[in-house]
C-alpha atoms as a PDB file:
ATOM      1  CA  UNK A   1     -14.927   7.653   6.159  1.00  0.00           C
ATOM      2  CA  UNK A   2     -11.521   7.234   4.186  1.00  0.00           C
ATOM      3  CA  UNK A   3     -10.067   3.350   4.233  1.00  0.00           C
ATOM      4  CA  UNK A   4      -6.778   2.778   4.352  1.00  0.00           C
ATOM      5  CA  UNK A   5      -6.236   1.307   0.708  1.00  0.00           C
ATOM      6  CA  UNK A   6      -7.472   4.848  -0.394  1.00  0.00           C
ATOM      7  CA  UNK A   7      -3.937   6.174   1.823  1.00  0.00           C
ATOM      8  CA  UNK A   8      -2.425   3.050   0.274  1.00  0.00           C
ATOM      9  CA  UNK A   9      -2.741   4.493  -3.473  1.00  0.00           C
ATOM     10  CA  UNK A  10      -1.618   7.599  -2.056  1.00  0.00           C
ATOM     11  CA  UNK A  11       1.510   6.016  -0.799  1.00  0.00           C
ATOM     12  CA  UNK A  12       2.187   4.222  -3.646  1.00  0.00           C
ATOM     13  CA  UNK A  13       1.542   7.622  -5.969  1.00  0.00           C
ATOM     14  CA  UNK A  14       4.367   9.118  -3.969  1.00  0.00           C
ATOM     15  CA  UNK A  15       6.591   6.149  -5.515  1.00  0.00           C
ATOM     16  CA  UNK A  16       5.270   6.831  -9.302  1.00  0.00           C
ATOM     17  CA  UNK A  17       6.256  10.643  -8.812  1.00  0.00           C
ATOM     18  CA  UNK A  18       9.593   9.516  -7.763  1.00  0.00           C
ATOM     19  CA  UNK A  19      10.493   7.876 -10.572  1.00  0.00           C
ATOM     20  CA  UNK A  20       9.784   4.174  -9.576  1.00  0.00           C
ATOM     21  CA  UNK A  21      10.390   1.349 -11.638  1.00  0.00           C
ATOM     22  CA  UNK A  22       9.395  -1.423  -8.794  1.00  0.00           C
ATOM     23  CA  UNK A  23       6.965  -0.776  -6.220  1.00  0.00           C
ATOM     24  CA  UNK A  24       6.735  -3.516  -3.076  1.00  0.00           C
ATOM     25  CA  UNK A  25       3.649  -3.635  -1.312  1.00  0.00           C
ATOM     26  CA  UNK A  26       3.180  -5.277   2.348  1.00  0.00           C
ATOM     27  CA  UNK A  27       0.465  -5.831   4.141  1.00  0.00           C
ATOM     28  CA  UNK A  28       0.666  -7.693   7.506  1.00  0.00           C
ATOM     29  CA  UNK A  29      -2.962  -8.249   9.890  1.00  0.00           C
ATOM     30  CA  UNK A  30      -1.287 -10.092  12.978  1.00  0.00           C
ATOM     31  CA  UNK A  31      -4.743 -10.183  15.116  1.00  0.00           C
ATOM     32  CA  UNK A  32      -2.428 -11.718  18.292  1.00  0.00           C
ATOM     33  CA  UNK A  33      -0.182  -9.054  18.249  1.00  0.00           C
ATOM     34  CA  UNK A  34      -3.267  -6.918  17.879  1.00  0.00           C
ATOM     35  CA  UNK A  35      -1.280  -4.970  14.838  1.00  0.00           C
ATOM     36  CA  UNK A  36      -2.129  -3.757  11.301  1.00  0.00           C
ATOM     37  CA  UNK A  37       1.418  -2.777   8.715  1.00  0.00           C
ATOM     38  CA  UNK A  38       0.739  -1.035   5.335  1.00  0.00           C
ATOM     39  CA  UNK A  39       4.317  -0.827   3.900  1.00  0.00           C
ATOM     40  CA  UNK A  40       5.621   0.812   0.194  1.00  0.00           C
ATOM     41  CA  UNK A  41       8.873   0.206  -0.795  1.00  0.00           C
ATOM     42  CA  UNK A  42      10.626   1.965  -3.841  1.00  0.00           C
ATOM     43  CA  UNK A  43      13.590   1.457  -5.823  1.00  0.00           C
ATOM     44  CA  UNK A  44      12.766   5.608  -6.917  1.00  0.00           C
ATOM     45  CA  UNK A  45      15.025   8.935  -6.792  1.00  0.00           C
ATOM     46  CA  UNK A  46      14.750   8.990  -3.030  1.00  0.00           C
ATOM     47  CA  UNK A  47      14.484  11.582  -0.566  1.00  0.00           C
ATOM     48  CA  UNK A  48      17.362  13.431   1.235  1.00  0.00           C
ATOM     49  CA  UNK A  49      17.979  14.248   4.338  1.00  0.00           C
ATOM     50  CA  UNK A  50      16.454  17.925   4.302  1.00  0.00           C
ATOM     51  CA  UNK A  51      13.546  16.470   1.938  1.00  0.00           C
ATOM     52  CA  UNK A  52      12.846  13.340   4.487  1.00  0.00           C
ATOM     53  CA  UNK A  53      12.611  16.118   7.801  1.00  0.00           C
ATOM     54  CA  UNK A  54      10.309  18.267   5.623  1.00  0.00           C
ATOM     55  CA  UNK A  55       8.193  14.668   5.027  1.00  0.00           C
ATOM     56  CA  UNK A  56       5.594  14.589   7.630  1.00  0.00           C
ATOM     57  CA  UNK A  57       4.694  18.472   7.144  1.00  0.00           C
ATOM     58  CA  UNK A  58       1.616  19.089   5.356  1.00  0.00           C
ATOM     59  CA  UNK A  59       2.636  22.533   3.844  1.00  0.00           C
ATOM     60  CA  UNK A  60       5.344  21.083   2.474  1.00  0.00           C
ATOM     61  CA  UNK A  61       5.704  19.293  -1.037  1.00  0.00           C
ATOM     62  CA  UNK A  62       8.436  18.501  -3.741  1.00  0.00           C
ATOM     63  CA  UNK A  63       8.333  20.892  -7.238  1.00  0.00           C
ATOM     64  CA  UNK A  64       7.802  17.923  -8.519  1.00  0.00           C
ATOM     65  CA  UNK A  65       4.289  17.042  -6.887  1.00  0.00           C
ATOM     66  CA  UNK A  66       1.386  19.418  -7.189  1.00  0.00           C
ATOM     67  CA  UNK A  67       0.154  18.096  -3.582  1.00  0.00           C
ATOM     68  CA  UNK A  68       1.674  17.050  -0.514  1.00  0.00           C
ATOM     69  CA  UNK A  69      -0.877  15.826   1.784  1.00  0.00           C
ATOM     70  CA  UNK A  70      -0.902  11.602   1.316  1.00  0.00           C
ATOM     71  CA  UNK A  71       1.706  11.568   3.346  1.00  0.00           C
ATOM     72  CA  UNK A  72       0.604  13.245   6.630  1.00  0.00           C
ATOM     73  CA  UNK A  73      -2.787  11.851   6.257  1.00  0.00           C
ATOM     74  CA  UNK A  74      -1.927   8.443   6.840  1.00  0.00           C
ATOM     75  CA  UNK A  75       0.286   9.862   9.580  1.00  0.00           C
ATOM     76  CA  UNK A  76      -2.483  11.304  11.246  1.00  0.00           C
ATOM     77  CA  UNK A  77      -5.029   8.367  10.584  1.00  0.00           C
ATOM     78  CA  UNK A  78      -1.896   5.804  12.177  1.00  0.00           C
ATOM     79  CA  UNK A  79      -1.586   7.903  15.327  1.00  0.00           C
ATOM     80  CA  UNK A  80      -5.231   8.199  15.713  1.00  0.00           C
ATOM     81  CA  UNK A  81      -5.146   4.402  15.842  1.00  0.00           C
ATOM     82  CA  UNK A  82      -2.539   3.923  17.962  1.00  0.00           C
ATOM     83  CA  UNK A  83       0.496   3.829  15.661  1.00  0.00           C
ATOM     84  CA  UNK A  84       3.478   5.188  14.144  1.00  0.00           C
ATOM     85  CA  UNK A  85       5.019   5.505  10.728  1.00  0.00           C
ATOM     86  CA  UNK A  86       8.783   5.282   9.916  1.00  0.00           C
ATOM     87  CA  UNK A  87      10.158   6.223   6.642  1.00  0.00           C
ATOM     88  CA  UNK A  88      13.234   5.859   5.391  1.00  0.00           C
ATOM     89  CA  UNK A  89      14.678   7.149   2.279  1.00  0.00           C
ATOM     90  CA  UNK A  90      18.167   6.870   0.174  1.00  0.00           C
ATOM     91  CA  UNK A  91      18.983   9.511  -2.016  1.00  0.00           C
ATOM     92  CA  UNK A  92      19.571   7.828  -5.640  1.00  0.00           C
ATOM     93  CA  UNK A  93      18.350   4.589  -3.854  1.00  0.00           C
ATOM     94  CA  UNK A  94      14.234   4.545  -2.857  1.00  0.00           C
ATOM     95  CA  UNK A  95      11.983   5.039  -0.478  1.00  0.00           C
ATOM     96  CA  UNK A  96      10.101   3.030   2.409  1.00  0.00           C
ATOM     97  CA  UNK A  97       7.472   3.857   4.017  1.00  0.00           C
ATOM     98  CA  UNK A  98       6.136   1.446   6.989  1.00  0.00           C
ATOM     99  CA  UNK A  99       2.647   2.330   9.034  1.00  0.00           C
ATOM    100  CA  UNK A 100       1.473   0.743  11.938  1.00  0.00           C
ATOM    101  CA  UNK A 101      -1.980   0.803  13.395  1.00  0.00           C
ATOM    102  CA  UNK A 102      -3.539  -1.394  16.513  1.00  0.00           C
ATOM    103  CA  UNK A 103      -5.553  -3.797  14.403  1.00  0.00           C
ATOM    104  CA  UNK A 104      -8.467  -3.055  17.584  1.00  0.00           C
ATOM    105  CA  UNK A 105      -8.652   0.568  17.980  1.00  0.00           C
ATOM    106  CA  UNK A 106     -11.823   2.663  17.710  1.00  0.00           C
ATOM    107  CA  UNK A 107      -9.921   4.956  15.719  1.00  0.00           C
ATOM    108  CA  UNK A 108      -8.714   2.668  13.044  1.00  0.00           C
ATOM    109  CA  UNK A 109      -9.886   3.750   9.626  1.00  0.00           C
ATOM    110  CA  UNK A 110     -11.283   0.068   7.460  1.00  0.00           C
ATOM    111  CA  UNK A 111      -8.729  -1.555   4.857  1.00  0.00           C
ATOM    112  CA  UNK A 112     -10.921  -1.342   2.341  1.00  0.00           C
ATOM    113  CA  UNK A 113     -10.250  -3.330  -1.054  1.00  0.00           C
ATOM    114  CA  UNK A 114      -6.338  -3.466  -1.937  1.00  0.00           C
ATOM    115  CA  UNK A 115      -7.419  -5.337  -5.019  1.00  0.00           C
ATOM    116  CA  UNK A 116      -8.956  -2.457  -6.515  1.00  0.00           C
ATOM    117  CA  UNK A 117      -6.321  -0.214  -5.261  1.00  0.00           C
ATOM    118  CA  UNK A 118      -3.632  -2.417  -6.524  1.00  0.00           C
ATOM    119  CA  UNK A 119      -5.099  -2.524  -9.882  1.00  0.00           C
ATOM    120  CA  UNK A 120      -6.078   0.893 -10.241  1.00  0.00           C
ATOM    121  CA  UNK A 121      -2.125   1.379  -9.882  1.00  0.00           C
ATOM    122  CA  UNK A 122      -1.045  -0.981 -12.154  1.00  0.00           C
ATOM    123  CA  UNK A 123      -3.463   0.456 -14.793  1.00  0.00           C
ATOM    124  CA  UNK A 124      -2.434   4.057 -14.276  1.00  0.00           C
ATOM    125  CA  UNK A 125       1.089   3.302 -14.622  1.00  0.00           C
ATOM    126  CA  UNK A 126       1.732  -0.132 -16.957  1.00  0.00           C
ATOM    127  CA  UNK A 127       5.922   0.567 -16.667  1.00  0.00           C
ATOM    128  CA  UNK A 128       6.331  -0.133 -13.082  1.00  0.00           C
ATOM    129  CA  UNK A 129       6.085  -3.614 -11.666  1.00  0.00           C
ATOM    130  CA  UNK A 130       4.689  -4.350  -8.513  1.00  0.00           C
ATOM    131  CA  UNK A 131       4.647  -6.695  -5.855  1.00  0.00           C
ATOM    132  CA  UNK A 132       2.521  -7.364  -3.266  1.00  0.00           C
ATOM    133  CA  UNK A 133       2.976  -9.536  -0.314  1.00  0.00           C
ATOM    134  CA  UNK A 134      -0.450 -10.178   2.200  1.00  0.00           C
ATOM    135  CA  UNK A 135       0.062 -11.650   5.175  1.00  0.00           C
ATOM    136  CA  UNK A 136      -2.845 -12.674   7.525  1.00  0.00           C
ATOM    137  CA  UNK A 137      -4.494 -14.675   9.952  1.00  0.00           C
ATOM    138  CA  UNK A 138      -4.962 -17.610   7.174  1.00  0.00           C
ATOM    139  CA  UNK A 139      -1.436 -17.274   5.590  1.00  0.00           C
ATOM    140  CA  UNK A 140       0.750 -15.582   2.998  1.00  0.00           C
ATOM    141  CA  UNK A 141      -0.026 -14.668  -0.338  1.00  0.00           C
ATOM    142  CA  UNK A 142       2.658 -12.834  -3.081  1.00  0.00           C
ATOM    143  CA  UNK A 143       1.688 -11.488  -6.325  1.00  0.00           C
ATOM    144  CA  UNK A 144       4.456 -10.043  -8.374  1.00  0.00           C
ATOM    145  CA  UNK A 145       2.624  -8.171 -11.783  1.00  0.00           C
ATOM    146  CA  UNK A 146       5.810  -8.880 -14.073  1.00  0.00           C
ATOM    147  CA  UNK A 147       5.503 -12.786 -13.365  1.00  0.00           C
ATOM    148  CA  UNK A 148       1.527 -12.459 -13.999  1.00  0.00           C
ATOM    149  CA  UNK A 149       2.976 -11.095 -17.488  1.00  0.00           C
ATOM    150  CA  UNK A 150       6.272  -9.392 -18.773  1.00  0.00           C
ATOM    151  CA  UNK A 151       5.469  -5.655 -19.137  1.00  0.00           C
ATOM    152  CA  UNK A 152       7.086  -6.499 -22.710  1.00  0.00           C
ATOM    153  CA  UNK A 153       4.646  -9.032 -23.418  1.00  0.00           C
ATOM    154  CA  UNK A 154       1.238  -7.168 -21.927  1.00  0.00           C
ATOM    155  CA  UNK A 155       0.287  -5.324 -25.132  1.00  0.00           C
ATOM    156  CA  UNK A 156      -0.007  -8.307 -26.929  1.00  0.00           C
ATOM    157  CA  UNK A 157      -2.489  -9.325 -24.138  1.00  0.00           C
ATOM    158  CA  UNK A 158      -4.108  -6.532 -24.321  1.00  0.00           C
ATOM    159  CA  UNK A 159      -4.427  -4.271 -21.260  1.00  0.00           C
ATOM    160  CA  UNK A 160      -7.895  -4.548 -19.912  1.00  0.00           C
ATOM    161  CA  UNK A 161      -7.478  -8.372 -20.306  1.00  0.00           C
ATOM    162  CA  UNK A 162      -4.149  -7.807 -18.695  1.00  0.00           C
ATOM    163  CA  UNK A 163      -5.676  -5.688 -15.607  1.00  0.00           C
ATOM    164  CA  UNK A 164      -8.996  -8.955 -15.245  1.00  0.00           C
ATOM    165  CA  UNK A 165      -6.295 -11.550 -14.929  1.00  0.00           C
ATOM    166  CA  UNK A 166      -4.323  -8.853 -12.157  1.00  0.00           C
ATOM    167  CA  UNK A 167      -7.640  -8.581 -10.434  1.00  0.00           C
ATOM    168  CA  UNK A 168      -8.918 -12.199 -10.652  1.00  0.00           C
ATOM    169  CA  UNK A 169      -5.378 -13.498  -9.415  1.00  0.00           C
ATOM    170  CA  UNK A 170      -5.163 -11.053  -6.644  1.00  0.00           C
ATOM    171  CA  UNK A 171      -8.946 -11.386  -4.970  1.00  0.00           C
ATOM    172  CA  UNK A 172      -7.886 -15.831  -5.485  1.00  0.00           C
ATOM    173  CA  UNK A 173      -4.472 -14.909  -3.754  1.00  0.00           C
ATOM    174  CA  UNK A 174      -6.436 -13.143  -0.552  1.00  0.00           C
ATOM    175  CA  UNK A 175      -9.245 -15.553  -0.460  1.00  0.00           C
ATOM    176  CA  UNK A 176      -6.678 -18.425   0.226  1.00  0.00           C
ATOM    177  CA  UNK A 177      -4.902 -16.571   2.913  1.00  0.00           C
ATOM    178  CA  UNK A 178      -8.271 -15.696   4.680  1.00  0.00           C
ATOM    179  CA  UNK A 179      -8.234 -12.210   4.140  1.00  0.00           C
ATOM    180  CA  UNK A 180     -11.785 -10.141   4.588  1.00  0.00           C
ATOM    181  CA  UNK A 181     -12.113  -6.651   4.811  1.00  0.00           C
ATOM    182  CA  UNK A 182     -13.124  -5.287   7.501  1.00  0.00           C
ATOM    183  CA  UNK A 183     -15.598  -2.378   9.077  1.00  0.00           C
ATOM    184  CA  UNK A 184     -11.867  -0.954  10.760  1.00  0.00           C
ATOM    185  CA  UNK A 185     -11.165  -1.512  14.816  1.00  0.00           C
ATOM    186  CA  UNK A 186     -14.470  -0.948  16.238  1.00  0.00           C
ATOM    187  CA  UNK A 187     -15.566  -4.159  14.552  1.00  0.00           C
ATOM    188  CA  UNK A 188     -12.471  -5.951  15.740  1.00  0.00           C
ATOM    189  CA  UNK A 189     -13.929  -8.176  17.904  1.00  0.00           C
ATOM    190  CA  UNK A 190     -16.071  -9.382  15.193  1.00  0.00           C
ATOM    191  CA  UNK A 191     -13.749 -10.365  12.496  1.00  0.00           C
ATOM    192  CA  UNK A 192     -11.440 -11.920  15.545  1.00  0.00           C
ATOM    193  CA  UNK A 193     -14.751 -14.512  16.252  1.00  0.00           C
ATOM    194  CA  UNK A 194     -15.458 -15.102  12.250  1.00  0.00           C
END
């Protein structure tokens, strides 16, 4: 079974190819609202209007990718969940991409672990800057990589010390805000009770 930080990575890969020099990362568990978001948000070359119709179609991808199919796979796994995905692009401007999936369906693929996603991003491309904003049952957490340590000032640090201090800052951010990962819907009803 895929987890959703694996579509995640995918989603934010789409923002490297484009150019990206920020990437913002959201993700929102609202267990009342019974509701999971996974956003990416891109200051990159954007889409336009004949490249964001051509989007969700899995035989379709950019010259500039040599495959297309992140895209309509988290499409697929959100609608299998119960969801929908909205994306909306600005030529010259960025991309977002927003997924929604009932936090309680059967269907719903697990999160996984957005810390190793996260920092498997940040170490395969060191000149964007990310952000990432978690917000859950327990609270909000925001990590921004450039305050962690200037992207000027990182090879001085040294990157795999660079990449522990990402990781060790992220899984302390997550803890405080309650986050767990989870099995995916059909174990809803026990990480509601925990």
């Amino acid at each position: 079974m895929v987890d959703l930080s694996l579509h995640l990575l995918d989603l934010m890969q789409n923002s490297a190819h484009a150019s990206a020099h920020r990437v913002w990362v959201l993700i929102s568990q609202d267990v009342a609202g019974d509701r999971l978001q996974i956003s990416v948000t891109d200051d990159g070359r954007g889409m336009s209007q004949e490249e964001l119709k051509l989007a969700r179609d899995p035989f379709y991808t950019s010259a500039r990718k040599k495959v297309g199919l992140g895209l309509p796979f988290i499409i697929q796994a959100s609608e299998m969940a119960g969801g929908t995905v909205t994306i909306r692009s600005t030529e010259g401007r960025g991309t977002e991409v927003s997924v929604l999936f009932r936090l309680s369906h059967v269907d719903r693929q697990p999160l996984g672990d957005p810390v190793s996603t996260l920092v498997s991003f940040i170490a395969g491309n060191p000149d964007i800057g990310v952000e990432f904003t978690y917000q859950g049952p327990g609270g909000k957490f925001h990590f921004d990589s450039d305050k962690i340590c200037p992207r000027e000032e990182r090879s001085a640090m040294g990157q795999i010390a660079f990449l522990s201090l990402v990781e060790e800052r992220l899984r302390e951010g997550l803890a405080l805000a309650s986050y767990r990962p989870d099995g995916g819907g059909f174990t809803f009803e026990e990480h509601r009770r925990a």
